[in-house]
Each structure stands twice: as C-alpha cells, then as structure tokens.
Protein backbone atom coordinates (compact mmCIF):
# COMPACT_ATOMS: atom_id res chain seq x y z
CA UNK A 1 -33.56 -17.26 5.08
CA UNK A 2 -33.70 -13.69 6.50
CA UNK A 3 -32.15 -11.05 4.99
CA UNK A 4 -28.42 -9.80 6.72
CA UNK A 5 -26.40 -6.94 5.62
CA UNK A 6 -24.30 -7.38 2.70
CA UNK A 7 -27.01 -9.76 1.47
CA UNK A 8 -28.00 -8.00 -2.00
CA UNK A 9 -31.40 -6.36 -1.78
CA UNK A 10 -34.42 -8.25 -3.55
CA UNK A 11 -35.42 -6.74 -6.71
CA UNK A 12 -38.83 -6.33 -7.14
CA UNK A 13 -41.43 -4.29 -9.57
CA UNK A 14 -43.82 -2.77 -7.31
CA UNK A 15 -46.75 0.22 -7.44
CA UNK A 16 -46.39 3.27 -5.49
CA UNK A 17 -47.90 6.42 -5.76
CA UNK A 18 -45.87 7.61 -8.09
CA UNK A 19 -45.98 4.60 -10.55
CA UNK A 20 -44.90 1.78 -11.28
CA UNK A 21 -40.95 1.13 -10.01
CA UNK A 22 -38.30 -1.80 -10.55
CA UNK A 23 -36.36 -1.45 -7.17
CA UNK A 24 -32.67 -1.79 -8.38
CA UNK A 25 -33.66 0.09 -11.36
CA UNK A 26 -35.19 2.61 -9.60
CA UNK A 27 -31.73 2.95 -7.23
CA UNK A 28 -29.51 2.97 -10.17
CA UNK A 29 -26.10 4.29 -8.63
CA UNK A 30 -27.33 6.14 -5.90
CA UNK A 31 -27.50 5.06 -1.95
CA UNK A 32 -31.27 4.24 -0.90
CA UNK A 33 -33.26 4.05 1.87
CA UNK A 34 -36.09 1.87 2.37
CA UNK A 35 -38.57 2.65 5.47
CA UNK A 36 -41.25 0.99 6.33
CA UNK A 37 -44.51 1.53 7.91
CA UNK A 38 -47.62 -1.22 8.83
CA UNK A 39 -50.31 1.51 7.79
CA UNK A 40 -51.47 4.44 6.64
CA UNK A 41 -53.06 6.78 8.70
CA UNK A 42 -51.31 6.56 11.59
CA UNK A 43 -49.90 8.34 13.98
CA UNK A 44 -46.30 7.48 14.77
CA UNK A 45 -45.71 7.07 11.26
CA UNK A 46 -47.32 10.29 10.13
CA UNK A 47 -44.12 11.75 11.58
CA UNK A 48 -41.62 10.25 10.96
CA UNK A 49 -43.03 10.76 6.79
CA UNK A 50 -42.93 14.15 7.92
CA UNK A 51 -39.87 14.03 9.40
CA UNK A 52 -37.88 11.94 6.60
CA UNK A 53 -40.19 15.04 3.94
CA UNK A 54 -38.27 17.55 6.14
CA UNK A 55 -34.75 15.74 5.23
CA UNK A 56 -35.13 15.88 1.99
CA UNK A 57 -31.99 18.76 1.31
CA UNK A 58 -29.72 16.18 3.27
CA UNK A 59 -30.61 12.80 1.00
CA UNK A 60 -30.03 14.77 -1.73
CA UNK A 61 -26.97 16.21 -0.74
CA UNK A 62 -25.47 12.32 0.12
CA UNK A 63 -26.63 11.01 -3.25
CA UNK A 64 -29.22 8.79 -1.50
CA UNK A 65 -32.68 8.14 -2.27
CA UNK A 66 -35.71 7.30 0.09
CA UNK A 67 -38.74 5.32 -0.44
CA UNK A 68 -41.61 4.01 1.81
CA UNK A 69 -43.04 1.30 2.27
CA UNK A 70 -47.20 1.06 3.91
CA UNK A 71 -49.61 -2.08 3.63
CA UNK A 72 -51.91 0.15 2.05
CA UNK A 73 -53.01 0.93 -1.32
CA UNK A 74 -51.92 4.09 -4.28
CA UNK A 75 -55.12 5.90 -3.41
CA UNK A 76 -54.57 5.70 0.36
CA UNK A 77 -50.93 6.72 -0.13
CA UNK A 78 -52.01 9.84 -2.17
CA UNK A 79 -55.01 10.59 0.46
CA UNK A 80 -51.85 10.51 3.51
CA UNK A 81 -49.55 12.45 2.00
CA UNK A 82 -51.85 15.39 1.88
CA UNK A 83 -51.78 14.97 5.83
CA UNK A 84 -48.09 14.00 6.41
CA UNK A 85 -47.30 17.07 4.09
CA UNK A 86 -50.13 19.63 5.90
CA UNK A 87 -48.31 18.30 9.53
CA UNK A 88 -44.45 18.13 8.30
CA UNK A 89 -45.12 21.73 6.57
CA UNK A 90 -42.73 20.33 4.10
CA UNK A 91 -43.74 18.12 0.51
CA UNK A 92 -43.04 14.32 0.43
CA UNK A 93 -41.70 14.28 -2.83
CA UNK A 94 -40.42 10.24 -1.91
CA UNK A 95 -42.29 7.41 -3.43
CA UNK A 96 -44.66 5.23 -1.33
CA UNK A 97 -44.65 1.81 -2.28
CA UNK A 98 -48.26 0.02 -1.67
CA UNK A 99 -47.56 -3.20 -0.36
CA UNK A 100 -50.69 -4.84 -0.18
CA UNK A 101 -50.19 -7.99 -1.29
CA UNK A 102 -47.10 -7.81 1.43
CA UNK A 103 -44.56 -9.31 -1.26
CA UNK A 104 -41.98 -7.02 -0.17
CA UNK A 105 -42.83 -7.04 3.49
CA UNK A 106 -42.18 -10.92 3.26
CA UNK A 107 -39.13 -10.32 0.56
CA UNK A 108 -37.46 -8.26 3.31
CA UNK A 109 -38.26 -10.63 6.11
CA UNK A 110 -40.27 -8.13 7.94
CA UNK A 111 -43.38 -10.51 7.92
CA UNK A 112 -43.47 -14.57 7.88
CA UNK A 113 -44.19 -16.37 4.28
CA UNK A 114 -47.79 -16.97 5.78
CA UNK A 115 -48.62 -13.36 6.97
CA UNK A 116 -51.92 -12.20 5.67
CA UNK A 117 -54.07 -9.25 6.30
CA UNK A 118 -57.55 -9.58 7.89
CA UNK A 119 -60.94 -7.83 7.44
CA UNK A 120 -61.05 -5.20 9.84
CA UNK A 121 -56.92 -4.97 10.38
CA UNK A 122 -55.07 -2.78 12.11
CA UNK A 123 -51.19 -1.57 12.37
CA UNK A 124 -51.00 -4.43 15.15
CA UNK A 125 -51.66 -7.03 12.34
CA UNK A 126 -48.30 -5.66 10.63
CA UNK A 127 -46.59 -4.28 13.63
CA UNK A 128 -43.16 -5.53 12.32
CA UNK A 129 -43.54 -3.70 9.37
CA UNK A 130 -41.41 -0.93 10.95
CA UNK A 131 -37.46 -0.84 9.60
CA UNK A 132 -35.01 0.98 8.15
CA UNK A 133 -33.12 -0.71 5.44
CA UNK A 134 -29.78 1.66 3.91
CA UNK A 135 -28.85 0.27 0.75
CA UNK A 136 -25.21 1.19 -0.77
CA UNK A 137 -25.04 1.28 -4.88
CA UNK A 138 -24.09 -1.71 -5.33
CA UNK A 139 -27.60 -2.73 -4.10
CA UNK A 140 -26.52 -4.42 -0.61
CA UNK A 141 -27.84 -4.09 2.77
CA UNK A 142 -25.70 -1.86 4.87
CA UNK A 143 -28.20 -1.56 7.88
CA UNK A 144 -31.08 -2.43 9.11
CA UNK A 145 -33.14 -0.88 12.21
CA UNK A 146 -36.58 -2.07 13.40
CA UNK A 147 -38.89 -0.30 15.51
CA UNK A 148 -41.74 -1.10 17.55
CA UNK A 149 -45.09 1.43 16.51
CA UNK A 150 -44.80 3.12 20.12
CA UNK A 151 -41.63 4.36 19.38
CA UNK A 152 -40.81 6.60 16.56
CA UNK A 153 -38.19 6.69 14.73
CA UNK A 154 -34.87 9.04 15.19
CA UNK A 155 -34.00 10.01 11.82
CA UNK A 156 -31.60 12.01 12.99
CA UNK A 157 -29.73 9.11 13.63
CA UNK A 158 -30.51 7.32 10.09
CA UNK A 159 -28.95 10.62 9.01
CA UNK A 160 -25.97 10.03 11.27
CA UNK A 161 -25.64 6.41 10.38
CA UNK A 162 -25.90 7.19 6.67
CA UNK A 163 -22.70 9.36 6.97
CA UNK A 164 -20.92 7.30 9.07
CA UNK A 165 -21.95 4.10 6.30
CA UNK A 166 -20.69 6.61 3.25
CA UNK A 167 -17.61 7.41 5.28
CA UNK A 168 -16.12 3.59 5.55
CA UNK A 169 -17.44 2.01 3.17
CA UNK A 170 -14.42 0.60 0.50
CA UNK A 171 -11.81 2.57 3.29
CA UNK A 172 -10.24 0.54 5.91
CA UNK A 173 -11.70 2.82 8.87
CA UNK A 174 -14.52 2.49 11.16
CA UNK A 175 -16.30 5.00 13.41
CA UNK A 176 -16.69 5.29 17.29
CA UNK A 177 -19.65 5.53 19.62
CA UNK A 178 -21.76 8.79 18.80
CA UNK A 179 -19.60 9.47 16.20
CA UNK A 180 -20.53 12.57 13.98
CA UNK A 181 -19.09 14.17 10.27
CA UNK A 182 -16.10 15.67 10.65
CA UNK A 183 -14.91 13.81 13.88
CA UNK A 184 -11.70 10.96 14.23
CA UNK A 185 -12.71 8.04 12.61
CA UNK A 186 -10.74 4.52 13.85
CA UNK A 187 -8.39 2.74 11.48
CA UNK A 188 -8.81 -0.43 10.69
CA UNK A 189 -6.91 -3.30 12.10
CA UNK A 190 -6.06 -4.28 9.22
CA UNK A 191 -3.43 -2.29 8.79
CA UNK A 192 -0.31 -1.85 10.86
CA UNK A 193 0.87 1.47 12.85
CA UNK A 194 3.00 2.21 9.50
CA UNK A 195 0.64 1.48 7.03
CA UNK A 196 -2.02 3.53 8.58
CA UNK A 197 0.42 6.46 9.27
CA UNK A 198 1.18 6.48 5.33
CA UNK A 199 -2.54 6.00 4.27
CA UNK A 200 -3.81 8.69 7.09
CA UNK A 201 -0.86 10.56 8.52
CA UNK A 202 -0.72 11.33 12.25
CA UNK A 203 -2.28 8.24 13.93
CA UNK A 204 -3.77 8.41 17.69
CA UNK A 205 -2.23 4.81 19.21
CA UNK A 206 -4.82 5.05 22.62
CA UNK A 207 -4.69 1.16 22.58
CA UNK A 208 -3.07 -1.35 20.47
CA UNK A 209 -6.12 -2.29 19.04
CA UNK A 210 -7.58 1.55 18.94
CA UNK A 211 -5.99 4.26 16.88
CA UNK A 212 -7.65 7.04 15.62
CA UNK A 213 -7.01 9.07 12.73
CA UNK A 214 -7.97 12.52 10.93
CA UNK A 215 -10.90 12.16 8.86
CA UNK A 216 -11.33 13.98 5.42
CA UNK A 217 -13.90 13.22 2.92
C-alpha cells in the first residue's frame, strides 16, 4: 500500500546526525518537510542541501521544519555537510536522517519491501530515493514530488507550494496555476455565490465554476 496524501505519515525513531529523532515527535505542531536523497556525495543533491541551507529564514518564518533523508550513514552525513555548507555558503542547521537500513525509504514507498543495497552501490541503486514529502501538523501528507537524479530540484517551488498548502488548508479556497502569496485565490465550490461573498467579500464570477476572491492571511 503506497503512501497518498492525507495518508498520516509513518512514525518512526531514526539516527541522524544530530541524534537520535522520533518523527512525529520530532514535528510536534509545526509543518515539515521531508526530502530525500539516494546518497551522499553527490552532485545534484549537494545543491539542492545547499539550496534548502539557503532557505532556512523562509521555513522558519512558515513554522515548518525540514529534514533529509540519504542512504548513508551519521559519519558520512557529518563529512557532507562540511561540503554542502563550504558550496551553499550558508550552514545546514536541518537534520540528516541516515537511512541505511532503508526502513524509511521503504516506509515512504520510495523503494520496494525487497530493496537492498549492494557492495560497491551507487545513487543508481536508490535512484527513487528522490521526493519531497510536506507534512501539515496534524502529521498528514499534503504533497509529494519525486525527482529523477538528473534533474534537481526547484525549491523555489516547494517554497511556493508550501504557501499555497498553508493558505487552503481548513479554508474552503484553492489556488490557480502559478499562483504566488498575495495573489486571488479560487473559492471553493462548495459554497454558493452568497456564501462566498459573505465569507470573502467581492467575488470574481469568470465562470460558474471559477470565482476568485481577495486573499488575506
């Protein structure tokens, strides 16, 4: 059974290199990202570590915290992060969770039950080790993204999806194509034209099944 959003998130106690960590303990009632990489040491992913280290003003500021995930072990994570922090110019103050026995790989259906590692791997061996999970408090799946290890990741757009996520959730609106912060959201058709002009105001009516409204966090 693969894991779909609103599923709740397996709980698991893992290592990373910054100790031990229960995972819905360790999200308590903030929003959490969980990315995921098939091995340290490379380059794509050395990036986007860098790139997600480079964030780190913007999770904080959306009450969201980010973990990774690599197939490698606590010492290689600590040996990395020297790199992805000399590269990024910024410190990767986000956990690394060493998934070597690729419990939590298989947990989150990234890998098959019988996935192993072999002598002499590489990142092909756990190429699908390469999502994006956002996780709302209440410890359910919200999104999931998966990559393939030629293409690195936008976070830009986990950034952009995160707001968008924060925006709706529990509010009966939804947002458009390339929709940014501070832009009309859509109202939900669960509500009628006067329903949705009491909850939001001024509605947009462009179809009957497409209004637009004002959005203010």
């Amino acid at each position: 059974m693969g894991l779909r959003i609103n599923d709740i998130v397996p709980n698991f106690t893992a290592e990373t290199d910054q100790g031990t960590i229960t995972f819905h303990d360790w999200i308590g009632d903030s929003w959490a990202i969980l990315f995921s990489h098939p091995k340290d040491f490379t380059p794509v992913c050395t990036t986007e570590f860098g790139a997600v280290a480079q964030l780190a003003a913007e999770w904080e500021k959306r009450n969201t915290k980010v973990i990774g995930l690599s197939v490698d072990g606590v010492d290689e994570h600590k040996q990395w992060k020297a790199d992805i922090e000399g590269f990024s110019g910024a410190p990767a103050g986000f956990p690394i969770i060493a998934d070597e026995d690729l419990a939590v790989s298989k947990a989150f259906d990234m890998l098959p039950a019988e996935a192993y590692l072999p002598d002499g791997r590489t990142a092909a061996d756990s190429a699908s080790v390469r999502s994006v999970f956002i996780i709302s408090p209440d410890k359910k799946v919200q999104l999931i993204m998966t990559y393939p290890m030629s293409v690195g990741r936008n976070f830009a757009e986990v950034l952009r999806a995160l707001d968008g996520l924060q925006a709706t959730f529990g509010t009966p609106i939804a947002t458009p194509a390339n929709w940014t912060a501070g832009q009309d959201v859509i109202v939900a058709l669960s509500l009628n034209d006067d329903q949705a002009r009491e909850k939001f105001g001024e509605i947009d009516v462009k179809l009957p099944y497409l209004r637009t409204a004002k959005y203010s966090a």
